[in-house]
C-alpha atoms as a PDB file:
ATOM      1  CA  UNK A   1     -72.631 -14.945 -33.581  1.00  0.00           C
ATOM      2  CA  UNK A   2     -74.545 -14.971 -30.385  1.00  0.00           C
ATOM      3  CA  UNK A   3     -73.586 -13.072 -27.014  1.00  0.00           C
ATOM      4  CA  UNK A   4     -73.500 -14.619 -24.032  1.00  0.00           C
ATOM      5  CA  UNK A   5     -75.345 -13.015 -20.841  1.00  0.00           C
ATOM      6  CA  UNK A   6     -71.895 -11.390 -19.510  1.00  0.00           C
ATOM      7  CA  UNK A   7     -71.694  -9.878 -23.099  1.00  0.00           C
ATOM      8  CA  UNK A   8     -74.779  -8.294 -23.120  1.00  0.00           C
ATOM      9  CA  UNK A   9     -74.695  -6.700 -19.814  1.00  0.00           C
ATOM     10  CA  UNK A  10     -71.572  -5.777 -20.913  1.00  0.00           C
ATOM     11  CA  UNK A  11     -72.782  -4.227 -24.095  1.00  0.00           C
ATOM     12  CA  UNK A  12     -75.985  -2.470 -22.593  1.00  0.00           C
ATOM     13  CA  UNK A  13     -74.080  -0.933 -19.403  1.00  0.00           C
ATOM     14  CA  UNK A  14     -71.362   0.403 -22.181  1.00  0.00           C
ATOM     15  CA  UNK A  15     -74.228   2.348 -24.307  1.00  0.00           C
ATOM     16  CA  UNK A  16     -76.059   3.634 -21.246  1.00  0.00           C
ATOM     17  CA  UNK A  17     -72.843   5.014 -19.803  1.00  0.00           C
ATOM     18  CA  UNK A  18     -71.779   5.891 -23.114  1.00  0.00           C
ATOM     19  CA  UNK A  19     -75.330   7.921 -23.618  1.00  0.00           C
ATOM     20  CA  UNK A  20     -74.827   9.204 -20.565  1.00  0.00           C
ATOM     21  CA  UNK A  21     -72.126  10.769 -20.824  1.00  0.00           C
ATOM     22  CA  UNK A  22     -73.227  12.394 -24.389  1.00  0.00           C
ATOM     23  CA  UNK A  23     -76.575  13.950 -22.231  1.00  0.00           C
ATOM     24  CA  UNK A  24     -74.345  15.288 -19.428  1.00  0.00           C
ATOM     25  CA  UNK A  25     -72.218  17.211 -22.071  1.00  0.00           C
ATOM     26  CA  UNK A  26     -75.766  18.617 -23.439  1.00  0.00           C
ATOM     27  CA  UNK A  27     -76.716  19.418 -20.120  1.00  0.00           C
ATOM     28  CA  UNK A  28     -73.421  21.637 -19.489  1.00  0.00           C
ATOM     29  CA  UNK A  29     -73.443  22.962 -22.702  1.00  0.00           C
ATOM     30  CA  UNK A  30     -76.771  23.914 -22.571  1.00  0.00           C
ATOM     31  CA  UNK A  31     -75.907  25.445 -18.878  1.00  0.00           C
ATOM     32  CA  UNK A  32     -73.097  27.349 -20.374  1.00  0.00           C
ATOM     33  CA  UNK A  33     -75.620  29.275 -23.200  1.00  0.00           C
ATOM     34  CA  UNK A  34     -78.174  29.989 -21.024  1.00  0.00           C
ATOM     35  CA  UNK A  35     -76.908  30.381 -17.578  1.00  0.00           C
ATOM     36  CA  UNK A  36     -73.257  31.723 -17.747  1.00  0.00           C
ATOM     37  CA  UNK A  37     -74.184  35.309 -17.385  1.00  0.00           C
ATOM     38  CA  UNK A  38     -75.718  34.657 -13.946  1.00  0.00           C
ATOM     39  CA  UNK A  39     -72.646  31.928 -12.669  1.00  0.00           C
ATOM     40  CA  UNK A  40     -70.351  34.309 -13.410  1.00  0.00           C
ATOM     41  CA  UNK A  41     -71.916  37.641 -11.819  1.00  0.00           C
ATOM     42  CA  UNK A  42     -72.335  35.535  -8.362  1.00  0.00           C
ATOM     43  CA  UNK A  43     -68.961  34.477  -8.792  1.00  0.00           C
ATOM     44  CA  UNK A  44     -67.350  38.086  -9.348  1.00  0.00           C
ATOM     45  CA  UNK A  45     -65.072  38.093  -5.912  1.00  0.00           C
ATOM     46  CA  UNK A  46     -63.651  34.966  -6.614  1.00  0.00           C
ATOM     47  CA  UNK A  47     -59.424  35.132  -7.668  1.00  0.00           C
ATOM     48  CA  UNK A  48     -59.347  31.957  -9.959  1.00  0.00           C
ATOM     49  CA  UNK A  49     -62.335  33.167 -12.077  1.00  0.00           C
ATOM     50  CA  UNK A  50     -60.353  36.101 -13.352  1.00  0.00           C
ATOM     51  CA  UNK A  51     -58.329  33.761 -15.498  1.00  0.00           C
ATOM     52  CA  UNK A  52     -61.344  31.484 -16.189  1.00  0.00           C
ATOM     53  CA  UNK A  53     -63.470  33.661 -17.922  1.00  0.00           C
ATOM     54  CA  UNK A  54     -61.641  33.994 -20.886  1.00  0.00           C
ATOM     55  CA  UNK A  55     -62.597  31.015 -21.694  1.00  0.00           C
ATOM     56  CA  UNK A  56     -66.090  32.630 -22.017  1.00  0.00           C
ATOM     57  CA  UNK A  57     -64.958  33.136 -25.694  1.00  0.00           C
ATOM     58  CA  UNK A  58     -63.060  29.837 -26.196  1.00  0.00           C
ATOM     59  CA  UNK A  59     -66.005  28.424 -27.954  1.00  0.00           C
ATOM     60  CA  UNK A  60     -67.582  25.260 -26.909  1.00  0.00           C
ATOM     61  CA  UNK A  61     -64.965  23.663 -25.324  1.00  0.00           C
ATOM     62  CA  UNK A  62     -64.058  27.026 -23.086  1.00  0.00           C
ATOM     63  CA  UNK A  63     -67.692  26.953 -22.142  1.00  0.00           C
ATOM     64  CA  UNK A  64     -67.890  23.384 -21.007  1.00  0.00           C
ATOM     65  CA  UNK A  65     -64.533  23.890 -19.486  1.00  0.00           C
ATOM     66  CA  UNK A  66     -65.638  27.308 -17.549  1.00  0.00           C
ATOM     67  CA  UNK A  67     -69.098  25.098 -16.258  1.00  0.00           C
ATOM     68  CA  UNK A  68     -66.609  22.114 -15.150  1.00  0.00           C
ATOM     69  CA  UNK A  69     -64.795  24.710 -13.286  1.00  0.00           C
ATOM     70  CA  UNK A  70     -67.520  26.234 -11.735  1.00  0.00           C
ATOM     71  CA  UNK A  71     -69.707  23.013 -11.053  1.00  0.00           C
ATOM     72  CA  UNK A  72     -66.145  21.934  -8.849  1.00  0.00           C
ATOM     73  CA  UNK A  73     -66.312  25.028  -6.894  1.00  0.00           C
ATOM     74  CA  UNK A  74     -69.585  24.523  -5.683  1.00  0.00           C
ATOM     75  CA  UNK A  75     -69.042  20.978  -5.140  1.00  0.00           C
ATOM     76  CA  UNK A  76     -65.858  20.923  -3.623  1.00  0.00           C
ATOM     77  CA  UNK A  77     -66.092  24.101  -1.899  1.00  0.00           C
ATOM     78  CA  UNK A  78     -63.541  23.402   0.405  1.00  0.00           C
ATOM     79  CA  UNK A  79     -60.719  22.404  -1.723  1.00  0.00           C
ATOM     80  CA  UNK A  80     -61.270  25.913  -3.146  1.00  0.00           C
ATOM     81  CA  UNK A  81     -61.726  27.757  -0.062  1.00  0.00           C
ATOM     82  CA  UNK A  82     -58.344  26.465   1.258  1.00  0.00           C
ATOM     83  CA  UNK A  83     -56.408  27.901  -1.347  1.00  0.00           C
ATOM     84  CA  UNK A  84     -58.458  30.760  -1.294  1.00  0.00           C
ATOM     85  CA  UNK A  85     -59.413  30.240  -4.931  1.00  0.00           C
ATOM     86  CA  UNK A  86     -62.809  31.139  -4.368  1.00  0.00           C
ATOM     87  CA  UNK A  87     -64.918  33.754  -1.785  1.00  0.00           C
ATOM     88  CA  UNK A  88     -66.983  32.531   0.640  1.00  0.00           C
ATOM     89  CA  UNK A  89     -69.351  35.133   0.299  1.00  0.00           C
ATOM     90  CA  UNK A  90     -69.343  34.291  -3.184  1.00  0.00           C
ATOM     91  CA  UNK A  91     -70.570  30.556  -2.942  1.00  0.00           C
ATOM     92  CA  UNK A  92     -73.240  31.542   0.267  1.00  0.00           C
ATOM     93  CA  UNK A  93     -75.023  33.946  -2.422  1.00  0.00           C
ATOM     94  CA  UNK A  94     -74.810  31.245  -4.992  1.00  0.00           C
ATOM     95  CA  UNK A  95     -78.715  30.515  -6.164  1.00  0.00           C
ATOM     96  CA  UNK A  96     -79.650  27.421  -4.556  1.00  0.00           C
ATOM     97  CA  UNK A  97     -81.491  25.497  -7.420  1.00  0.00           C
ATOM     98  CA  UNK A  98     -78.336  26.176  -9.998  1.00  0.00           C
ATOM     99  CA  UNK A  99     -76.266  25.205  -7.389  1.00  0.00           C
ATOM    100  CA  UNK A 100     -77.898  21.771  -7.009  1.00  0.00           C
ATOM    101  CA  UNK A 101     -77.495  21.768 -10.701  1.00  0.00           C
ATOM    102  CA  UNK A 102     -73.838  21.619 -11.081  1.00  0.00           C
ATOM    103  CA  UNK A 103     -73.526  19.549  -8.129  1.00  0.00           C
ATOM    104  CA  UNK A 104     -75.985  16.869  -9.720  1.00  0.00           C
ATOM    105  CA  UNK A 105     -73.677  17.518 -12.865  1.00  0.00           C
ATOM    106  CA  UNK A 106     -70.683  17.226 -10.648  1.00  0.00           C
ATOM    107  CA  UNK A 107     -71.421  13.919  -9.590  1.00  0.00           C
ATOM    108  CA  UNK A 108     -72.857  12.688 -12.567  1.00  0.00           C
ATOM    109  CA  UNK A 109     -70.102  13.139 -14.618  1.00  0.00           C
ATOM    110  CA  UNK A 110     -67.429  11.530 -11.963  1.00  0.00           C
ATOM    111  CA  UNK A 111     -69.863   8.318 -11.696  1.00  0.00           C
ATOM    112  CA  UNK A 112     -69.978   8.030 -15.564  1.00  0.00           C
ATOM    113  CA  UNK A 113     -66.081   8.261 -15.848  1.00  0.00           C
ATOM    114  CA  UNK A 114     -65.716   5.420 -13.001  1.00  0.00           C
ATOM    115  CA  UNK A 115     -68.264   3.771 -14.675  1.00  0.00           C
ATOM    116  CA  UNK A 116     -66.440   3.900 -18.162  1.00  0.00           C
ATOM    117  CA  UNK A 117     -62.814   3.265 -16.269  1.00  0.00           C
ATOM    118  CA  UNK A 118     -64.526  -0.237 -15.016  1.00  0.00           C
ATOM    119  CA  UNK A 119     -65.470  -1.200 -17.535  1.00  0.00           C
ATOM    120  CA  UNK A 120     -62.010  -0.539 -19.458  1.00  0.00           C
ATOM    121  CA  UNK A 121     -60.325  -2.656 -16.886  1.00  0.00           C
ATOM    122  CA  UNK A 122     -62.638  -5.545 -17.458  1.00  0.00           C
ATOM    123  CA  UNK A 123     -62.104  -5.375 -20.808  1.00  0.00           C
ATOM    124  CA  UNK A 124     -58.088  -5.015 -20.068  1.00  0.00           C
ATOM    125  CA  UNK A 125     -58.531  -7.994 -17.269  1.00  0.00           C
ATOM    126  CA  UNK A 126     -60.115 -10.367 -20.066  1.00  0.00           C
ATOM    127  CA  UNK A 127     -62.911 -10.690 -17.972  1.00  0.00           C
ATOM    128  CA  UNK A 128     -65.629 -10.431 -21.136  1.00  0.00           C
END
């Protein structure tokens, strides 16, 4: 059986998102053994992260759920700061390189989901 060139595009974009989104869960994970001490402590004035952080001890999935959180308020401060879900004090004395971080991971993730959602709809579409 031989693939066509619409297949194989197919195919390769599916494993490179697919891959992708295995390395940004390694990323966040890795984030969430190594840096959580230091996201949390310049997050301490913030009201939502009272009732995040027990997901400290949730295991993996609390972690990556507690770096998903975080990596939101710092990329969509203002959707936070509306509610008043976060401080603003708290995100200004956020470290700048972590906070370019989660917004890389932020963005990375949402592309790979869109990217993963096309490509179910041209599957659903019977376009390949």
């Amino acid at each position: 059986m031989s693939l066509n060139t619409a297949d194989k595009i197919f195919l390769v974009v599916g494993l490179i998102d697919f891959a992708g989104i295995f390395i940004v869960l390694g990323i966040c994970l890795h984030m969430a053994y190594t840096k959580m001490d230091l996201m949390l402590d310049h997050l301490k004035n913030s009201a939502v992260l009272s009732t995040l952080t027990t997901l400290r001890h949730g295991g993996p999935w609390g972690k990556l759920i507690l770096v998903g959180s975080i990596s939101g308020f710092v990329t969509f401060p203002h959707f936070y700061l509306k509610r008043g879900w976060v401080s603003t004090e708290d995100l200004l004395g956020f470290p700048a390189a972590l906070k370019r971080k989660l917004v890389v991971l932020q963005w990375s993730a949402l592309g790979l989901i869109v990217v993963m959602t096309g490509l179910a709809a041209v599957v659903k579409l019977g376009v390949v």
